[in-house]
Protein backbone atom coordinates (compact mmCIF):
# COMPACT_ATOMS: atom_id res chain seq x y z
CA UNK A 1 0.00 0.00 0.00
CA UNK A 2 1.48 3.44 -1.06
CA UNK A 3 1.35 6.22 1.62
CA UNK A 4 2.24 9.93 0.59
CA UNK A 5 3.25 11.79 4.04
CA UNK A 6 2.45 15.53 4.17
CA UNK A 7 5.23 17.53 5.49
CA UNK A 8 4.38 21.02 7.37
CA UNK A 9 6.03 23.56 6.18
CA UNK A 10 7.85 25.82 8.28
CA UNK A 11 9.40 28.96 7.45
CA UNK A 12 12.59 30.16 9.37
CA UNK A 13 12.70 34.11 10.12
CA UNK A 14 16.30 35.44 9.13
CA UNK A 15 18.12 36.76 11.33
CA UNK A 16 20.36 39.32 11.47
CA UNK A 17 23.10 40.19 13.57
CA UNK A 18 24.75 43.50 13.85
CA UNK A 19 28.06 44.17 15.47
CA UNK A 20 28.32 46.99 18.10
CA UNK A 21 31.33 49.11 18.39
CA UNK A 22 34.13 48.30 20.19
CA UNK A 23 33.97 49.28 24.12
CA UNK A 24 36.50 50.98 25.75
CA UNK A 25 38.35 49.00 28.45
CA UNK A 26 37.40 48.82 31.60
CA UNK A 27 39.90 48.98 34.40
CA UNK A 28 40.91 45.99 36.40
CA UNK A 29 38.95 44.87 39.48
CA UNK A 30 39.07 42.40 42.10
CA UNK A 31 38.01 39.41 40.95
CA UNK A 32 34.65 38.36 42.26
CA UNK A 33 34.03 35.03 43.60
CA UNK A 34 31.71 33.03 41.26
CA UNK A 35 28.39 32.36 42.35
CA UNK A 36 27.02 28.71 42.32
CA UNK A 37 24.44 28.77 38.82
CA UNK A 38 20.74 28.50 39.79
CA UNK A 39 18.95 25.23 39.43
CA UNK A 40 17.49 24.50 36.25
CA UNK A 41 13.74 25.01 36.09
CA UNK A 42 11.77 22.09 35.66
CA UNK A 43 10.61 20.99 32.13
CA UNK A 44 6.74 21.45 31.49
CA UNK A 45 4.77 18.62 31.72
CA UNK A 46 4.18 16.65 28.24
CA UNK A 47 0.42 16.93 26.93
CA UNK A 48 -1.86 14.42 27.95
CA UNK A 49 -4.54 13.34 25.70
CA UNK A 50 -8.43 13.47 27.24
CA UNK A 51 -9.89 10.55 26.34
CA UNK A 52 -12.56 10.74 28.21
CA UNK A 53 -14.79 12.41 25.24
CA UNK A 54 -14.31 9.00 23.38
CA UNK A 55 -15.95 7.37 25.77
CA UNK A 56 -18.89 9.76 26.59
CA UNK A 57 -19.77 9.68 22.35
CA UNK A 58 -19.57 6.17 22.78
CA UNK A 59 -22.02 5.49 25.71
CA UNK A 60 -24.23 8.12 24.14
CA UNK A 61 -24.77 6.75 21.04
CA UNK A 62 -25.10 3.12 22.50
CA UNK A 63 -27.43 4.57 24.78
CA UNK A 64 -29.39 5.73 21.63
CA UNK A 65 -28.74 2.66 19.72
CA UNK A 66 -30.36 0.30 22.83
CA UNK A 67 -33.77 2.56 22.60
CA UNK A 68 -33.63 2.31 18.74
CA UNK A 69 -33.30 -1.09 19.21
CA UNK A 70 -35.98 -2.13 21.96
CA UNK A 71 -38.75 -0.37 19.54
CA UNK A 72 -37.68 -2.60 16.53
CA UNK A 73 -38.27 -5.63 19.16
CA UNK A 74 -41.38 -4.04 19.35
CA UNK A 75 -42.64 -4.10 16.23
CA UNK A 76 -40.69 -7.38 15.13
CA UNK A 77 -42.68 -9.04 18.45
CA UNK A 78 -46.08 -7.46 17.27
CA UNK A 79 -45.17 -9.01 13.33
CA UNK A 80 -44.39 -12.33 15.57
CA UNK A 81 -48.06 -12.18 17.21
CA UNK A 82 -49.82 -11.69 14.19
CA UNK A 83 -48.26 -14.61 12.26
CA UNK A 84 -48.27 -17.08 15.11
CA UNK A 85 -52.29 -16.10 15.42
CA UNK A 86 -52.24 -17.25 11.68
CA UNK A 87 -50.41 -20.34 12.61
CA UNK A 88 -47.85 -18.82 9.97
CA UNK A 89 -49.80 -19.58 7.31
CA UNK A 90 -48.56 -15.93 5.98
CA UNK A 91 -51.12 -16.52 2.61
CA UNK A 92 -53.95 -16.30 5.51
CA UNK A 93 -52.13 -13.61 7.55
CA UNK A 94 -51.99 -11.52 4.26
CA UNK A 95 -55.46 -11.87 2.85
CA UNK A 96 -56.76 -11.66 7.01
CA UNK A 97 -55.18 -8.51 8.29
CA UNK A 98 -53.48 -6.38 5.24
CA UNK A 99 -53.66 -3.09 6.94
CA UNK A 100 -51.87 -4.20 10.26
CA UNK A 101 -49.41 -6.45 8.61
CA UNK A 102 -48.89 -3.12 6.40
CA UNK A 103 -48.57 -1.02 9.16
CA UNK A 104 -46.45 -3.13 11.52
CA UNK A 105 -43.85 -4.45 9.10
CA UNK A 106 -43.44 -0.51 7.98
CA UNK A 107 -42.86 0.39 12.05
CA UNK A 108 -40.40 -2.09 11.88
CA UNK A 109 -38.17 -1.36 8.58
CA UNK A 110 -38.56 2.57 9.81
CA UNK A 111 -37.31 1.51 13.29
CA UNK A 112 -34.58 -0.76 11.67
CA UNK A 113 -33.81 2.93 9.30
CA UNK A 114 -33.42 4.68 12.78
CA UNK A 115 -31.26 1.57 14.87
CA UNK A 116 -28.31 0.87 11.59
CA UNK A 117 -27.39 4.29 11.44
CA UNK A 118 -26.48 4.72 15.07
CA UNK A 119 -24.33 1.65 15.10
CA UNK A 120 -22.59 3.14 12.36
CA UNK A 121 -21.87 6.52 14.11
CA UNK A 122 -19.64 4.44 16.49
CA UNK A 123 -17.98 2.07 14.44
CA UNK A 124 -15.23 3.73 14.02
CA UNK A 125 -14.51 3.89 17.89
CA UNK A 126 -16.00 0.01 18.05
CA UNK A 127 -14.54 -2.09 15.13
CA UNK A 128 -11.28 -0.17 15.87
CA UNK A 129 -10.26 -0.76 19.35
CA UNK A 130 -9.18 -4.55 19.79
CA UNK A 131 -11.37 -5.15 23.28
CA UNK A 132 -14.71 -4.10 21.37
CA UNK A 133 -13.80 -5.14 17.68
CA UNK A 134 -15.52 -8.63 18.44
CA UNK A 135 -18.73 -6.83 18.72
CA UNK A 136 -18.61 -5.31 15.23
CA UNK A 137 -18.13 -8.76 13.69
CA UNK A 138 -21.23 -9.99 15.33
CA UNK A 139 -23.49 -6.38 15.20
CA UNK A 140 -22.25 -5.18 11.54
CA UNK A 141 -19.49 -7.01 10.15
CA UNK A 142 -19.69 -10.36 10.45
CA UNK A 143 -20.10 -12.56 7.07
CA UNK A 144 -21.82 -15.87 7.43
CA UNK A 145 -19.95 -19.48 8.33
CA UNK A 146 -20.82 -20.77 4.90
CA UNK A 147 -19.94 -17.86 3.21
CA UNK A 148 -16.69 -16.94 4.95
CA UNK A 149 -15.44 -18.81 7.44
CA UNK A 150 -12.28 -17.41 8.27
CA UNK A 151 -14.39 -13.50 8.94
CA UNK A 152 -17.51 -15.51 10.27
CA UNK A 153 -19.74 -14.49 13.11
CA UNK A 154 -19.04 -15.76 16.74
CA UNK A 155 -22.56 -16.73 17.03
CA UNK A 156 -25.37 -19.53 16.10
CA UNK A 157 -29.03 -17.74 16.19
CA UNK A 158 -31.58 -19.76 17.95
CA UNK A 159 -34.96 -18.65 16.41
CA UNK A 160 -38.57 -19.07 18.47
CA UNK A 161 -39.30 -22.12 16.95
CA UNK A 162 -36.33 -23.89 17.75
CA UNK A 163 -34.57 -24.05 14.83
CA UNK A 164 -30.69 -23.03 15.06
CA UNK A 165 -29.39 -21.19 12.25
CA UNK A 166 -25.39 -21.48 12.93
CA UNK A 167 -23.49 -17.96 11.94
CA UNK A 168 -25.69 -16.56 10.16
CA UNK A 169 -24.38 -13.55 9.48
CA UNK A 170 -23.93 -9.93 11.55
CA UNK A 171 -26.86 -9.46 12.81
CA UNK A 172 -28.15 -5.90 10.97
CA UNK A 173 -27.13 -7.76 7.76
CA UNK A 174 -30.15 -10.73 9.47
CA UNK A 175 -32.56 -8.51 10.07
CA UNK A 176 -32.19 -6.71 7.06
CA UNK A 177 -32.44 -9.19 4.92
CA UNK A 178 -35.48 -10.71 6.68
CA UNK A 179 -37.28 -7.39 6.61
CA UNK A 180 -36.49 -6.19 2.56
CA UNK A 181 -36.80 -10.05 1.50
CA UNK A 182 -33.27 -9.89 -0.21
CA UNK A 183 -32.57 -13.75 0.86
CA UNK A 184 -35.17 -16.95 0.21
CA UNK A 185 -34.24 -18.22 3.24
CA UNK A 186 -35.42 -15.43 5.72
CA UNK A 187 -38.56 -14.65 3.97
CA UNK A 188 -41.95 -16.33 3.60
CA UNK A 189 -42.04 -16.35 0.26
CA UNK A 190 -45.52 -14.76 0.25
CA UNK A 191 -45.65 -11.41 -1.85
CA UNK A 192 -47.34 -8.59 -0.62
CA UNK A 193 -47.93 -5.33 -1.97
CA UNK A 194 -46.97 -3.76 1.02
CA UNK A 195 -46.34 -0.14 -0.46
CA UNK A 196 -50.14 -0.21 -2.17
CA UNK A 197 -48.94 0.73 -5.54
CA UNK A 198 -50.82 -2.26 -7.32
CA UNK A 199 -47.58 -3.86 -8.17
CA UNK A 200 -45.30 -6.63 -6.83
CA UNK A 201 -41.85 -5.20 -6.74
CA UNK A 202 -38.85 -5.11 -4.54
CA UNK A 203 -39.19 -6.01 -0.96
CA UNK A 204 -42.73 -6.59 -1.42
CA UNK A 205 -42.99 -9.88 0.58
CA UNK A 206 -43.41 -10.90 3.90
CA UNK A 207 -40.38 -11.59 6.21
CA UNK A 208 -39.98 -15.27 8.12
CA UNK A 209 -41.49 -13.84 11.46
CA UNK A 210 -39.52 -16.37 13.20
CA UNK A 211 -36.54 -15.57 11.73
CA UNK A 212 -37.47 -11.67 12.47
CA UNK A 213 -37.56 -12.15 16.00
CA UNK A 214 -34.78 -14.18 16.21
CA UNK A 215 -32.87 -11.99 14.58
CA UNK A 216 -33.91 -8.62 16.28
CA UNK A 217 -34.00 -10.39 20.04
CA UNK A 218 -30.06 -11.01 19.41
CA UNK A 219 -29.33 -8.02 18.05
CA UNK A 220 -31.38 -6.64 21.62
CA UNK A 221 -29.14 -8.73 23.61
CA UNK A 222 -25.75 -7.99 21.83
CA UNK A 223 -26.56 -3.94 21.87
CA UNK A 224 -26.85 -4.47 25.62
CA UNK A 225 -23.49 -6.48 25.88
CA UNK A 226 -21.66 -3.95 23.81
CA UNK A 227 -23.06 -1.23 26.37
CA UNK A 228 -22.00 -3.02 29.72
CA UNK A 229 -18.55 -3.32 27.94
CA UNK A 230 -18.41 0.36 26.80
CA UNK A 231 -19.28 1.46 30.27
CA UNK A 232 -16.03 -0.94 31.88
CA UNK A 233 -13.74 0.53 29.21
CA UNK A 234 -11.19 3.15 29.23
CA UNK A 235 -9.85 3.89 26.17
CA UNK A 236 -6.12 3.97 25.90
CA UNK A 237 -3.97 6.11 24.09
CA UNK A 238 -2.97 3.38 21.77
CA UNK A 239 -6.66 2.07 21.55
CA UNK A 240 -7.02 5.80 20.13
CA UNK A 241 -4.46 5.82 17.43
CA UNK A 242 -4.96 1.99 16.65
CA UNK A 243 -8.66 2.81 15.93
CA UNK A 244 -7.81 5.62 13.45
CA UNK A 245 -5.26 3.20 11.94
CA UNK A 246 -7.26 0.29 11.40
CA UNK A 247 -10.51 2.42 9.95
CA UNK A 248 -9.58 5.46 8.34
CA UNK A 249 -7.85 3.31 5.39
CA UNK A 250 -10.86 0.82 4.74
CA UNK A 251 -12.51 3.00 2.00
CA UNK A 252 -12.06 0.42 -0.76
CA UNK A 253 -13.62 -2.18 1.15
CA UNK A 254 -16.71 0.37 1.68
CA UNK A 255 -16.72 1.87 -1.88
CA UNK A 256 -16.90 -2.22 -3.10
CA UNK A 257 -20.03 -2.77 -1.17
CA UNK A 258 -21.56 0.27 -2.35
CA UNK A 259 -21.05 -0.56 -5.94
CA UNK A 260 -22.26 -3.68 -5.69
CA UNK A 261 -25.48 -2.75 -3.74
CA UNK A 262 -28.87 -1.73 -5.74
CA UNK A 263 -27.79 1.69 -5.23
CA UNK A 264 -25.31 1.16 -7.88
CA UNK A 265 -26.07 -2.06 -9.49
CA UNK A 266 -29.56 -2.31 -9.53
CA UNK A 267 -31.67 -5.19 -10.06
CA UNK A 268 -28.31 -7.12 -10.64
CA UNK A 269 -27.55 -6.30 -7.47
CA UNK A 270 -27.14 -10.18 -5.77
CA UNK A 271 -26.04 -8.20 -2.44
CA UNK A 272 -28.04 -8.95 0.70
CA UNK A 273 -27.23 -6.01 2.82
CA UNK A 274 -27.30 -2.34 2.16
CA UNK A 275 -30.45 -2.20 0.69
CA UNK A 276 -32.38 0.03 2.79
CA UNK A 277 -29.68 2.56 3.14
CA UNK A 278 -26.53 3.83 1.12
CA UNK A 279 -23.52 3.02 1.79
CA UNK A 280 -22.35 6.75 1.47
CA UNK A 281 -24.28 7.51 3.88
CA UNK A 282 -22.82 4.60 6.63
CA UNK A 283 -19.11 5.96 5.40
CA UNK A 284 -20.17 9.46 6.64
CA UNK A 285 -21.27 8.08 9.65
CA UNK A 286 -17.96 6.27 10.74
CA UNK A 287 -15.69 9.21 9.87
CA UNK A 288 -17.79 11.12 12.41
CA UNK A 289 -16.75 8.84 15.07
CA UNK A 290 -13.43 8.72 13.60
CA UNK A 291 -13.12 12.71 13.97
CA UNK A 292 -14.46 12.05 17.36
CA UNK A 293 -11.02 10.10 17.91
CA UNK A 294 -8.52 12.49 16.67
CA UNK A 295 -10.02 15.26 18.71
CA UNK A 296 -9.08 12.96 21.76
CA UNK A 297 -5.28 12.44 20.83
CA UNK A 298 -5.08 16.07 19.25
CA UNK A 299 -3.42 17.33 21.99
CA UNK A 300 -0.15 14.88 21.66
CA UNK A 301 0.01 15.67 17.90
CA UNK A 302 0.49 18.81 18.36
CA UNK A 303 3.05 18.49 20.95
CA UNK A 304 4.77 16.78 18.44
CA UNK A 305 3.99 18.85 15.34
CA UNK A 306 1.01 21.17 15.45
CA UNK A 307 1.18 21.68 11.68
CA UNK A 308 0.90 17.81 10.93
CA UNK A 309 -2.43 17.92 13.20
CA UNK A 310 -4.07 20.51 11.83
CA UNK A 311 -3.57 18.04 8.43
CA UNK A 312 -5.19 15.33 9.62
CA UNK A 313 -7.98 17.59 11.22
CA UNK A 314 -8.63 18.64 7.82
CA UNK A 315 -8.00 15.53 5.87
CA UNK A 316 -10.89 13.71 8.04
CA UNK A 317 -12.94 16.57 7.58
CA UNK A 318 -12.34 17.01 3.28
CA UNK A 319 -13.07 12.83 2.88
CA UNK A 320 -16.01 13.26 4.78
CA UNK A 321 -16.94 16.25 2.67
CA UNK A 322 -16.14 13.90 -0.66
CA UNK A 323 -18.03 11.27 0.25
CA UNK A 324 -20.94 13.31 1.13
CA UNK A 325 -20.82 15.12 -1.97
CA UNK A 326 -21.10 11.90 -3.72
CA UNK A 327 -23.99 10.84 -1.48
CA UNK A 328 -25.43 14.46 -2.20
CA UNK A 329 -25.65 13.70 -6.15
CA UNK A 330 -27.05 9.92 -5.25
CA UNK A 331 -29.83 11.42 -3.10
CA UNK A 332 -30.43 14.10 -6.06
CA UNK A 333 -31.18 10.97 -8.71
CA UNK A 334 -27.35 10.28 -10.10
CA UNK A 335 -27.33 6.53 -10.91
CA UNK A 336 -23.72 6.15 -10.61
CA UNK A 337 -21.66 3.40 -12.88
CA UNK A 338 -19.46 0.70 -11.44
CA UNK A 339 -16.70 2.46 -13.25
CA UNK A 340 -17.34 5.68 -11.72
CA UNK A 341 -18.05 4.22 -7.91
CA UNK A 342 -14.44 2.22 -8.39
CA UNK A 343 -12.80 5.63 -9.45
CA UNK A 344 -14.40 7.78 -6.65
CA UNK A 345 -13.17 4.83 -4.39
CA UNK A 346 -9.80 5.10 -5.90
CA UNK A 347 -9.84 8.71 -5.30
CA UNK A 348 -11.32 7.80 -1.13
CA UNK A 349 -8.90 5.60 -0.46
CA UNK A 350 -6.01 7.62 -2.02
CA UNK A 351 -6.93 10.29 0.44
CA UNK A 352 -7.83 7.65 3.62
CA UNK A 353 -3.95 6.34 3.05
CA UNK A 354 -2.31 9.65 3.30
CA UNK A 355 -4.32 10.41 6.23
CA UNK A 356 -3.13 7.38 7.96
CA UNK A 357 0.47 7.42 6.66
CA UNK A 358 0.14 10.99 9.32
CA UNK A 359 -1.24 9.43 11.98
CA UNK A 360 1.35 6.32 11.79
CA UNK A 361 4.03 8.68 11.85
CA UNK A 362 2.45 10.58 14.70
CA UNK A 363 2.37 7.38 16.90
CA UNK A 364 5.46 6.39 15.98
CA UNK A 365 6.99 10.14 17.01
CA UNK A 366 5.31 9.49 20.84
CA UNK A 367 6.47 5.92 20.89
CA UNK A 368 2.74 4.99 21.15
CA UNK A 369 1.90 1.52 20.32
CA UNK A 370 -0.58 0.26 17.53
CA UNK A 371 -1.84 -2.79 18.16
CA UNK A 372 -3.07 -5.55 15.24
């Protein structure tokens, strides 16, 4: 991986020395006893990063993300109810109770709309720092056993009716997937015309309300896990520039899935996930954590080289602005081309690396350890 380092630069003042005229001699004195030199003042103390902002985003937005969360159970428990009245016979739920089956599985995909984004407003912090990366895998990140082994989830879901569906997948990707019908296996196969627009078209289907729950109780319980461990955590120096390390360079990965999502692909679009919201929009989200970060750790840049901070500052902040104005022109109707999303990933990740290739150099500079 190339990394292109951005040097401050720093201009010198001249100076200029002037000789004074020669002084006339003095005459001779006693000589006068030399006085002992007075102690050396003592050095100021070395900046000290406050971390302690990292942690109060953190517990706020998982403090957001467990309400967010407990009204998707909500719903997903209500969608439960109705199809275990209709002995999941999901033809007879349809044709039975259209408008509440309407109204509930909408409640739920809006709730869903509200719970993803807030996850990804701390990933940065979580999938970066090694004692809460684990919880990424499993919440957002995760890929499924059969799929990828080696970057599977730690879990097996056990779903109401007692089936076991082992590592399924992270569990937003689950409950996504269930709710917008983009895999046979977590959906009913009943279509519904759940948007009333008199035709059958994507996502119009009802999920597997066992799988729903399943899926959404899990993703309860894990939110809650990731909270108690938030709260017992204080983040470290190195758990600071490790985080910005690890997930400031991943824009490639994230420009891949965006091209390959309906936003950019369309109906050939054979991804499960990132259906219901762009991408663009989740990148956006995780460099706001990420900014979140450097703020903490400003402090011993600067000690170091002020100049090279105000870089990154601004770095963070102009990718953000990038990717937003590509998310701007999405929202405004530009179908982007694979061509074009792998260029304006190209030009992300050119940007991430540089970014990083500071902050390495940074770390290295305080002899601060980044861990793998």
């Amino acid at each position: 991986m190339f990394r292109r380092f951005v040097g401050a630069l720093v201009a010198l003042p001249l100076v200029v020395a002037c000789a004074a005229p020669a002084a006339t001699p003095a005459p001779t004195a006693a000589p006068v006893a030399q006085q002992p030199a007075a102690p050396a003042a003592p050095a100021a103390p070395a900046a000290k990063a406050d971390l302690s902002g990292i942690k109060t985003y953190l517990m706020g937005k998982t403090g957001e993300l467990q309400a967010a969360s407990a009204t998707l159970q909500q719903t997903s428990n209500r969608y439960y109810d109705l199809a275990k009245a209709a002995s999941f016979d999901y033809n007879a739920l349809w044709q039975s109770n259209p408008a509440e089956v309407k109204q509930t599985l909408e409640s739920a995909r809006s709730a869903w709309k509200t719970a993803s984004p807030l996850y990804e407003q701390m990933e940065g912090i979580v999938a970066g720092t090694p004692s809460l990366a684990q919880f990424d895998v499993d919440l957002d990140a995760g890929a499924a056993g059969q799929e990828d082994p080696e970057n599977a989830v730690a879990f097996d879901l056990t779903l109401p009716d007692g089936r076991s569906l082992p590592k399924p997948g992270n569990l937003f990707g689950v409950t996504e997937s269930t709710l917008w019908g983009t895999f046979a296996d977590y959906s009913s196969g009943v279509q519904a015309d759940l948007d009333s627009n008199g035709t059958m078209e994507f996502s119009d289907v009802l999920p597997e309300a066992n799988v729903l729950k399943g899926g959404v109780d899990k993703l309860v319980s894990t939110v809650a896990e990731l909270t108690s461990a938030a709260q017992n955590w204080t983040p470290s120096e190195s758990d600071a520039f490790t985080a910005l390390v690890v997930m400031v360079p991943t824009m490639t990965e994230y420009f891949d899935s965006w091209k390959n999502s309906r936003f950019v692909a369309g109906e050939a679009s054979t991804s499960r996930d990132f259906v219901a919201i762009s991408r663009l929009a989740d990148i956006q989200d995780i460099l706001s954590s990420l900014e979140v970060v450097h703020k903490g750790v400003s402090p011993l840049i600067q000690q170091v080289d002020s100049a090279q901070d105000a870089q990154i500052g601004k770095g963070l902040a102009e990718l953000k602005a990038f990717v937003a104005d590509v998310h701007s022109q999405e929202t405004g109707g530009k179908r982007f081309t694979a061509e074009e999303a792998d260029l304006l990933g190209a030009e992300a990740q050119n940007r991430a690396t540089a970014i990083t290739g500071q902050v390495s150099q940074m770390a290295a500079q305080l002899n601060i350890k980044l861990e793998n």
